[in-house]
Every structure is written in C-alpha cells, then in structure tokens.
Protein backbone atom coordinates (compact mmCIF):
# COMPACT_ATOMS: atom_id res chain seq x y z
CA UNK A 1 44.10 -20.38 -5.34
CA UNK A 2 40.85 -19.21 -7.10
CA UNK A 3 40.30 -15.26 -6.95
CA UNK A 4 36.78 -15.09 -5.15
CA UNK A 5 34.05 -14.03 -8.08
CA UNK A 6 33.39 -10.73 -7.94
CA UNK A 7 30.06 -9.30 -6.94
CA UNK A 8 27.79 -7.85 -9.58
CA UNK A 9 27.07 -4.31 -9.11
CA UNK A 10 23.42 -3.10 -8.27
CA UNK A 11 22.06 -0.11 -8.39
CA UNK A 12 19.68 0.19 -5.20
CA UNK A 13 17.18 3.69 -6.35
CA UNK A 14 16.18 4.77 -3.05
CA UNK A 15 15.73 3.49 0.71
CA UNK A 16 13.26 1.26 1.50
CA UNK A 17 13.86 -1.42 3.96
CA UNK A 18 17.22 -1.04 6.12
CA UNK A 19 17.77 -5.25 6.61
CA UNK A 20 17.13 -6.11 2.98
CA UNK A 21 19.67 -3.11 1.87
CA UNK A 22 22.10 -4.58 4.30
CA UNK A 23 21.89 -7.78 2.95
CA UNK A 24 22.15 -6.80 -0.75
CA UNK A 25 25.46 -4.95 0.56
CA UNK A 26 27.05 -8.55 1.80
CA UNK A 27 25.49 -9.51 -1.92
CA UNK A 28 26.37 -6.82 -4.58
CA UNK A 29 28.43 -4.40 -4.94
CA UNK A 30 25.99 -1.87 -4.47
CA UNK A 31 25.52 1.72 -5.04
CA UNK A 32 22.97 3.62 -3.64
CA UNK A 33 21.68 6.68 -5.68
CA UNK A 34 19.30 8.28 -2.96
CA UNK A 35 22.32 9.25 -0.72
CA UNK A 36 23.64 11.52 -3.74
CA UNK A 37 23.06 14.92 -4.74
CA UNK A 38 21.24 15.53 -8.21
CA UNK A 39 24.49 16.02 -9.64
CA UNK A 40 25.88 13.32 -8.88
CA UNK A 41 22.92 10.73 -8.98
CA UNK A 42 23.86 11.77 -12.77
CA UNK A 43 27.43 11.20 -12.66
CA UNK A 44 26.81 7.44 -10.82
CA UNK A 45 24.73 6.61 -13.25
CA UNK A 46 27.33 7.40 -16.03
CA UNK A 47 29.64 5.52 -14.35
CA UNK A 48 27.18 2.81 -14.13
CA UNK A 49 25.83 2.22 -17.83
CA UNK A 50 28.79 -0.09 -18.66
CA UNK A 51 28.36 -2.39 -15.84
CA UNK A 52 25.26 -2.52 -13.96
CA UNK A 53 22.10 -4.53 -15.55
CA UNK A 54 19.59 -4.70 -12.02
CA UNK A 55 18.11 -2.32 -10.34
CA UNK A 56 16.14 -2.32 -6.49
CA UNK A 57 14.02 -0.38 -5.05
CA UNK A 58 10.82 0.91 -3.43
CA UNK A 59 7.46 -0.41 -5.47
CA UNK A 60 5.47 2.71 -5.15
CA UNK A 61 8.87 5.09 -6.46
CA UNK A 62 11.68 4.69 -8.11
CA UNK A 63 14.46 6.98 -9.59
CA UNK A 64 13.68 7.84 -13.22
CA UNK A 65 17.35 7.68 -14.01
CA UNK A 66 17.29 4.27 -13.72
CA UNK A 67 15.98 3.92 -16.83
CA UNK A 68 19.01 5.53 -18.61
CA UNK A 69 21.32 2.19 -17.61
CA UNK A 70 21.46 0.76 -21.09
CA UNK A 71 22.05 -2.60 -20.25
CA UNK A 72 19.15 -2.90 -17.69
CA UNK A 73 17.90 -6.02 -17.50
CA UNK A 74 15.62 -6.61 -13.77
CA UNK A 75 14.21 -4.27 -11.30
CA UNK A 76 13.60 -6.16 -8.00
CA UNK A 77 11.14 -3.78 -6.60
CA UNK A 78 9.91 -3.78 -2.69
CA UNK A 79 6.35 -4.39 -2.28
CA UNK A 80 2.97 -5.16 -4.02
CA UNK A 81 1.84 -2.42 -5.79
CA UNK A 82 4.43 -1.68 -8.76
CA UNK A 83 2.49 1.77 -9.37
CA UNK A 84 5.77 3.80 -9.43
CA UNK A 85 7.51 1.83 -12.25
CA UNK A 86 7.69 2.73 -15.99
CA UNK A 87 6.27 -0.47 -17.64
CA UNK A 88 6.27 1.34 -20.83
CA UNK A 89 10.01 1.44 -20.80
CA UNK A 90 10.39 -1.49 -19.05
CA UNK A 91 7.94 -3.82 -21.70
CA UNK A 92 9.36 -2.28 -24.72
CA UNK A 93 13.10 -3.09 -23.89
CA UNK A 94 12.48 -6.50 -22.24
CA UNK A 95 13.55 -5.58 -18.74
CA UNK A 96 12.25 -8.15 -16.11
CA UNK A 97 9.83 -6.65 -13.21
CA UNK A 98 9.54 -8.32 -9.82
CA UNK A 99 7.73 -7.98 -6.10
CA UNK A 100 6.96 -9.03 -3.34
CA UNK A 101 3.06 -10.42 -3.50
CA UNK A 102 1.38 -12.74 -0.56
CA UNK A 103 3.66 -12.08 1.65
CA UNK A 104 2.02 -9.26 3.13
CA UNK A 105 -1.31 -10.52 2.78
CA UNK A 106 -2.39 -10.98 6.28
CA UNK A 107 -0.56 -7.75 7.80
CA UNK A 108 -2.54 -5.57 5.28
CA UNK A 109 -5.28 -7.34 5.74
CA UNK A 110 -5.10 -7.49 9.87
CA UNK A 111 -4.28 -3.43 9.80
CA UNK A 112 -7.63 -3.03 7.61
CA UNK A 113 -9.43 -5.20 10.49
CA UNK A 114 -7.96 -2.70 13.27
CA UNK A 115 -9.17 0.14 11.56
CA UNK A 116 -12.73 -1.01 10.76
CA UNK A 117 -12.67 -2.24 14.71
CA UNK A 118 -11.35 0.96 15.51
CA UNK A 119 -14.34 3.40 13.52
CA UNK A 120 -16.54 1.45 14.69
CA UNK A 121 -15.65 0.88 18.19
CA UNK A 122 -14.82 4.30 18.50
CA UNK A 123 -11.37 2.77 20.29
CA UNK A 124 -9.04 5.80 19.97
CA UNK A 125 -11.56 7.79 21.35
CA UNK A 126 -12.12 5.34 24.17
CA UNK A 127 -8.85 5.50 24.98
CA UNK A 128 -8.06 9.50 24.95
CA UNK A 129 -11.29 9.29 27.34
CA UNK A 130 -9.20 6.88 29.86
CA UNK A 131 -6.28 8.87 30.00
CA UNK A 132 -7.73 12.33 30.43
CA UNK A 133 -9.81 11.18 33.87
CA UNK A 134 -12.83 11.70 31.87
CA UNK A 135 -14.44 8.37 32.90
CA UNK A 136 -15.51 9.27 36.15
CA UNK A 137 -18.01 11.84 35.17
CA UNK A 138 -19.59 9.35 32.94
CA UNK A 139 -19.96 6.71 30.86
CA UNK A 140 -18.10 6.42 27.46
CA UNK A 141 -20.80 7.19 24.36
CA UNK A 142 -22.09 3.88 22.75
CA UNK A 143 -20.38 3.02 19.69
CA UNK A 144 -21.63 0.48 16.97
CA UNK A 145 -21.62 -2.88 16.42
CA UNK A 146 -19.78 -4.78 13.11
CA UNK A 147 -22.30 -8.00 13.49
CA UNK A 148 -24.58 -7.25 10.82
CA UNK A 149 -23.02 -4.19 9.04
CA UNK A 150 -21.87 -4.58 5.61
CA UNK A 151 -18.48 -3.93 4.25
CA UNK A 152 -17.90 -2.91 0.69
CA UNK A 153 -14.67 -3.89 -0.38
CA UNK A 154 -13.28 -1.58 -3.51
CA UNK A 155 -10.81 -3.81 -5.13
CA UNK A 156 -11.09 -7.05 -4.58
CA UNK A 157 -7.68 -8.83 -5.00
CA UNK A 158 -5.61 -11.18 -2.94
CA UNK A 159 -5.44 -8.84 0.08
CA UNK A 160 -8.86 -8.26 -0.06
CA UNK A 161 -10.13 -11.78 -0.06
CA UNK A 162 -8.32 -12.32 3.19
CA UNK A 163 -9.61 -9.17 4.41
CA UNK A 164 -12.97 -10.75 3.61
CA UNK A 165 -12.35 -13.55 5.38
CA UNK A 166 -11.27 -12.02 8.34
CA UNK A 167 -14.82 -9.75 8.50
CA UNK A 168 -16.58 -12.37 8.01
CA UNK A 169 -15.70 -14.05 11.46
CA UNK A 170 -16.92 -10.70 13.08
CA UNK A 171 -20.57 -11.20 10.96
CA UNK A 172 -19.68 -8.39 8.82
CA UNK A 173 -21.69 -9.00 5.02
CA UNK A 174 -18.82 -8.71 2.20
CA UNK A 175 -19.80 -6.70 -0.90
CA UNK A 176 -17.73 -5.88 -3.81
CA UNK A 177 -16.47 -4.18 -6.76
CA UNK A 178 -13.89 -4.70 -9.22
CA UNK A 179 -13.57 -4.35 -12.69
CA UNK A 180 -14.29 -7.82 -13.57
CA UNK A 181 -16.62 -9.95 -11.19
CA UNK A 182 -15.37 -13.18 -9.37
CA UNK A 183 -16.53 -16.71 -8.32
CA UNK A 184 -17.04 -15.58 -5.06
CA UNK A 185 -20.13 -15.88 -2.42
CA UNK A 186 -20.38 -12.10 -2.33
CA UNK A 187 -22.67 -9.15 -3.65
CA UNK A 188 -21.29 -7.88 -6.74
CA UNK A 189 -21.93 -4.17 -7.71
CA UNK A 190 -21.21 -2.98 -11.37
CA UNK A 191 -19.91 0.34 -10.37
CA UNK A 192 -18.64 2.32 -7.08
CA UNK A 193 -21.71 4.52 -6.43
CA UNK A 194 -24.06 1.18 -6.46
CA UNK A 195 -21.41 -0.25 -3.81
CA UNK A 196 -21.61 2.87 -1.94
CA UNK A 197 -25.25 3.19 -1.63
CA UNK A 198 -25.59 -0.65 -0.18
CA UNK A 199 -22.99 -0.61 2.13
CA UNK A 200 -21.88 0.72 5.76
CA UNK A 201 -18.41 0.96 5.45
CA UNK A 202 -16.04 1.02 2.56
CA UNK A 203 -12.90 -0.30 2.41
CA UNK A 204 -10.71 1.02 -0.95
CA UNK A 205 -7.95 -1.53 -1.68
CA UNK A 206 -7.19 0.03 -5.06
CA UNK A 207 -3.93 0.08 -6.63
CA UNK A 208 -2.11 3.58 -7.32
CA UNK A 209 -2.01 4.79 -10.82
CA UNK A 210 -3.64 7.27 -13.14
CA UNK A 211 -6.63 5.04 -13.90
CA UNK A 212 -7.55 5.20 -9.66
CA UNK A 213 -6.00 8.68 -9.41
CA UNK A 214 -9.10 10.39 -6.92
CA UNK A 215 -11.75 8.07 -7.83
CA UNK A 216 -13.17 8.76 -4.55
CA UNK A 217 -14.37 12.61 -4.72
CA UNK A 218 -17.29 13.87 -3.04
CA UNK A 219 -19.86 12.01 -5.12
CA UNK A 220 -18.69 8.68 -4.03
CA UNK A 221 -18.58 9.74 -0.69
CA UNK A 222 -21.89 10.90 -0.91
CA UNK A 223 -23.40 7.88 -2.04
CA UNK A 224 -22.02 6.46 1.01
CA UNK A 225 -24.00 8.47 2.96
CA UNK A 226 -24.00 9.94 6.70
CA UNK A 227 -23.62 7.05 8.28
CA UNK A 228 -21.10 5.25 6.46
CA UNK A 229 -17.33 4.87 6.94
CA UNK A 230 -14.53 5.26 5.03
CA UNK A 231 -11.44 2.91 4.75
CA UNK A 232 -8.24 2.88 2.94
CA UNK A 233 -5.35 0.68 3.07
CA UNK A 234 -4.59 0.53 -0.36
CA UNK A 235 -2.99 4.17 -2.28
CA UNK A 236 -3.33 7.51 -1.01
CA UNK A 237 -3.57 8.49 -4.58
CA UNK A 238 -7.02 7.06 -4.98
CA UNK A 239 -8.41 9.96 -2.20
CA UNK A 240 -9.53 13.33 -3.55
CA UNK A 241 -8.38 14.80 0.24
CA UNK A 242 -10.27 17.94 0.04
CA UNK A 243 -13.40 16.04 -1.09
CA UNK A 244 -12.26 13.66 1.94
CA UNK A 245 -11.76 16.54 4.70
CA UNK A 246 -14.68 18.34 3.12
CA UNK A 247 -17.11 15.02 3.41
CA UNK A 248 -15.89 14.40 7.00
CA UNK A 249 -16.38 17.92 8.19
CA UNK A 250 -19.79 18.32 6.46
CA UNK A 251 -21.38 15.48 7.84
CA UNK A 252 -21.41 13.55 4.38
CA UNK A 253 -20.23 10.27 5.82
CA UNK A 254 -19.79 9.39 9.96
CA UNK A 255 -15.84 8.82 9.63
CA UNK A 256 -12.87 7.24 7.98
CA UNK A 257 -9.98 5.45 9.16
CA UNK A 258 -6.57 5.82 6.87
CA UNK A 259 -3.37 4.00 6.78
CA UNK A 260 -2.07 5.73 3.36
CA UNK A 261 -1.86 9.29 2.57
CA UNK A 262 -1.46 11.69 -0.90
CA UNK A 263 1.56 12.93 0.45
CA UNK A 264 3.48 10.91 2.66
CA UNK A 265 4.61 11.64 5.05
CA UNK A 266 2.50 14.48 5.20
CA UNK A 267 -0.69 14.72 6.38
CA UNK A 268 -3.55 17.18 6.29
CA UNK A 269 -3.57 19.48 8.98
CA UNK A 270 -7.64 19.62 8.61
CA UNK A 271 -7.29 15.44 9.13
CA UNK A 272 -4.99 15.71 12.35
CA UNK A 273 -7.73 17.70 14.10
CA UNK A 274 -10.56 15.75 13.23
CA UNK A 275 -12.03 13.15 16.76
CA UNK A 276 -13.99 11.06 13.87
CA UNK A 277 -11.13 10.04 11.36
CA UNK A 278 -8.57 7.26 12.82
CA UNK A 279 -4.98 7.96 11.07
CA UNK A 280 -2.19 5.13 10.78
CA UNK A 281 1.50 6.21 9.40
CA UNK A 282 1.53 3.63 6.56
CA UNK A 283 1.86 0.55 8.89
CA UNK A 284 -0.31 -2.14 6.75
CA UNK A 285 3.28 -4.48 6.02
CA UNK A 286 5.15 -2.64 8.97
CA UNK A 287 5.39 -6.11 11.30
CA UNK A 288 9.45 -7.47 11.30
CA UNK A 289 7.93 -11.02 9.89
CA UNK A 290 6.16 -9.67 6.93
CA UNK A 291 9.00 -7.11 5.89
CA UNK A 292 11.33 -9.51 6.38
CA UNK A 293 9.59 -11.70 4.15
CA UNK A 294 9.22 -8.66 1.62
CA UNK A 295 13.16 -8.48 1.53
CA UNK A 296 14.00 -12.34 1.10
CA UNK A 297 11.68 -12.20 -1.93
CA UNK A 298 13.62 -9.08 -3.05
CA UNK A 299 17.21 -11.11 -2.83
CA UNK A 300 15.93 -14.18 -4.28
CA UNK A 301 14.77 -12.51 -7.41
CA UNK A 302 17.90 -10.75 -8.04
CA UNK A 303 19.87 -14.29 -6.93
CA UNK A 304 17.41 -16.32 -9.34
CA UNK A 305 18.16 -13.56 -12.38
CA UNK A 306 21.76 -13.81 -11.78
CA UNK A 307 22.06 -16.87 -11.87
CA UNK A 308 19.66 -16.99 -15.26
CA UNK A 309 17.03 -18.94 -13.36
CA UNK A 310 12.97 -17.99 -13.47
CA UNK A 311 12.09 -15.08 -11.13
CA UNK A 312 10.38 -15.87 -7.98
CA UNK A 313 7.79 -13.22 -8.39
CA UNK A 314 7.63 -11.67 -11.83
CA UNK A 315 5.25 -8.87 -12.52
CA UNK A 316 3.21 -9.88 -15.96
C-alpha cells in the first residue's frame, strides 16, 4: 500500500476568516504565525525557509516575515484590496499574488446602499426615537429624499459600478472620478474637488495605499459643502479623521456614514458621540455567502499553484 502524499506546508500570516483557515488545516500542513510570540514568529519562520513556498493571509496585512521564506513562491491573500502586500518584493523575486475579486461585489456594494439609505433617511435616528417612547410627543423630523440627489462615486471600479447600478434604481444621478475616465453614461470630473462641488453625497471607494493615504482632508470636505454627505466603504486610510470629526462637528458637511476606520478596531471617541455620522464595524463582505465565497477562491488558488496550474485570481 501507497503512503498517503504528504501535505505541503503553508504558512497562514495572521487570522482572517475562521472556515477558510479550517479548511486549509484538512489541506496543508499549516502553521499559523499570529498565535506566536515575536520570538518565536522568528524561530517558525527559520524552521520554515527549507520547506514552505505559499503563504495566506489577510489582504489589507500581512506579516513582514513572510518575506524572509526564501523559497516563496504564492501568497493567497483574503480579499480585494492587496494594499498590505509588498509588491516590490514580491515582483522582483517572481512570487505569485492572488485574491479574492467579484465575489464580494454585491455585499460591498448593498452595505454602501444601506448607508446612503441610512444618512439620508435619518434611519438610526428613527429608530433610537422608537425605542426611547419619544414618538408620542411628536412626529419624527423629516429626512431627505435620494430621488433626484446625486451621488459622487470616488473610485470607480468593479464595486462601484454595481454600486451605481444599485442607486440608480432609487433615481439617484451617478457622478464620478477616477484616474482614468470610462465608457460609462456618467458625469466625469477631472479631479475630487470638481466632484465634490457637483454632488450631494460622496461615496469614497478608494483603495488603501500611500498614493490615497488622507486624500480626503478638510478641503475636500469643504468642497462638499454643508449639505453634503460623506460615504466610505472602501479604506479607512483614505480619511484624514480629525479633518473628518472636525468637518462633521463644524457644520462643513450634514453627515457621513462609515463602514471602515484608520484604526480598526478602534474608533474615534469624537465619532461615537456624534447623532449625524452612521458607523458600521467593517461589515461590507461580512454576509456567510460572500465570505464563504472569499475563502473557496483562497483554496483554489493555492490548489491550482500546487498543482502548477494558472491561478484563479492573480493580482497583475
């Protein structure tokens, strides 16, 4: 009788999404790096440079030590936005990127939907007003309508084509920027402050990275105006917070609704008391379907690489 083949060892970087790391147990022989002290995270990976050539983990962090495996030849990374890998080290030694793209299209884009309904609706408001017997000495205060607003859309990829779409069925006008302009039946505006100034709400879909690092500071804001709204579903990192806080407090724009944060899990203190801001803990992929997804396309790289096949997904 055949010995069974022996798994290939994988180095998982950090925790991301508790099914898919269960699965690439059953899979690999894995080793997971996060559950180890500094000390020996170092010692692992020693004992690791021999033998281990793939790597997973989160897309938005990773481990920098992952880069010292000298034999590293795929990083299957968890989500859309690869912002937290090295793809200076990873382009100039040929090691293979992946993620997990589409997939999480329409929860993203549904979670932007809830939060424009939700500014504009005033909903979480609404509902604090319910449950503290307020609405039997009055009326709620009138809130506004989407039909006929226009949302600016910073970032106009995949995800924000379907958000698009979906706005569209509530009569919202699209507007856009990005740094190139598309084929699309929507305004274009050559910069952010020319978005800003034509538009009611804006929604920032921007990927993380130094080039986005606090793009929107006060004087974006400002062009927005005080009566516009302010999304974000795409990186906390894009936010200058204390312009944020400072523009919300001030009167600069009406209100924002957030899903992403600088410092996750953390969040302002000055946010967490504010009645016009709406605040989400990161939930844009968060549905079982769409992570689930997220974690097949996670396996099937690393299955496709080991057995020399093209990746599903590869990042260019």
């Amino acid at each position: 009788m055949s010995e069974p083949q022996k798994k290939l060892p994988l180095l998982i970087a950090n925790q991301f999404h508790v099914e898919t790391v269960s699965r690439l147990d059953s899979l690999f022989e894995t080793h997971k790096l996060w559950l180890q002290s500094p000390e020996q995270q170092v010692q692992l990976i020693e004992s690791l440079k021999p033998v281990c050539r793939a790597v997973a983990t989160a897309s938005w962090q990773t481990n920098p030590l992952i880069y010292e495996l000298p034999g590293l030849e795929v990083i299957s990374c968890f989500g859309v936005g690869v912002d937290g890998i090295d793809f200076n080290t990873t382009r100039s030694r040929g090691i293979f990127v992946t993620n997990t793209p589409d997939v999480l299209n329409d929860a993203v884009a549904d979670i932007a939907m809830a939060l424009i309904l939700a500014t504009q609706r005033n909903l979480i408001n609404a509902d604090q007003y319910v449950r503290s017997g307020n609405w039997s000495t009055g009326p709620f205060p009138l809130s506004h309508s989407l039909a006929g607003q226009t949302l600016g859309i910073l970032g106009l990829g995949s995800i924000g084509e379907d958000i698009a779409i979906r706005a569209q069925t509530f009569k919202l006008e699209i507007a856009y920027h990005n740094r190139n302009r598309k084929d699309l039946p929507f305004k274009y505006y050559p910069d952010i402050h020319s978005l800003c100034e034509n538009v009611d709400i804006l929604l920032c879909m921007l990927p993380g990275g130094a080039e986005t690092e606090s793009i929107i500071d006060l004087e974006v804001l400002r062009s927005l105006g005080p009566n516009g709204t302010f999304i974000n579903v795409g990186r906390g990192s894009s936010v200058n917070e204390n312009d944020l806080i400072e523009a919300l407090r001030s009167g600069l724009i009406a209100g924002a609704g957030l899903d992403v944060y600088c410092n996750e899990p953390a969040v302002r203190e000055q946010l967490l008391s504010m009645t016009n801001v709406v605040l989400f803990p990161h939930v844009g992929s968060a549905t079982v379907e769409t992570r689930t997804a997220m974690g097949n396309l996670v396996i099937e790289n690393l299955l496709a690489w080991q057995a020399g096949e093209q990746l599903k997904t590869p990042v260019p």
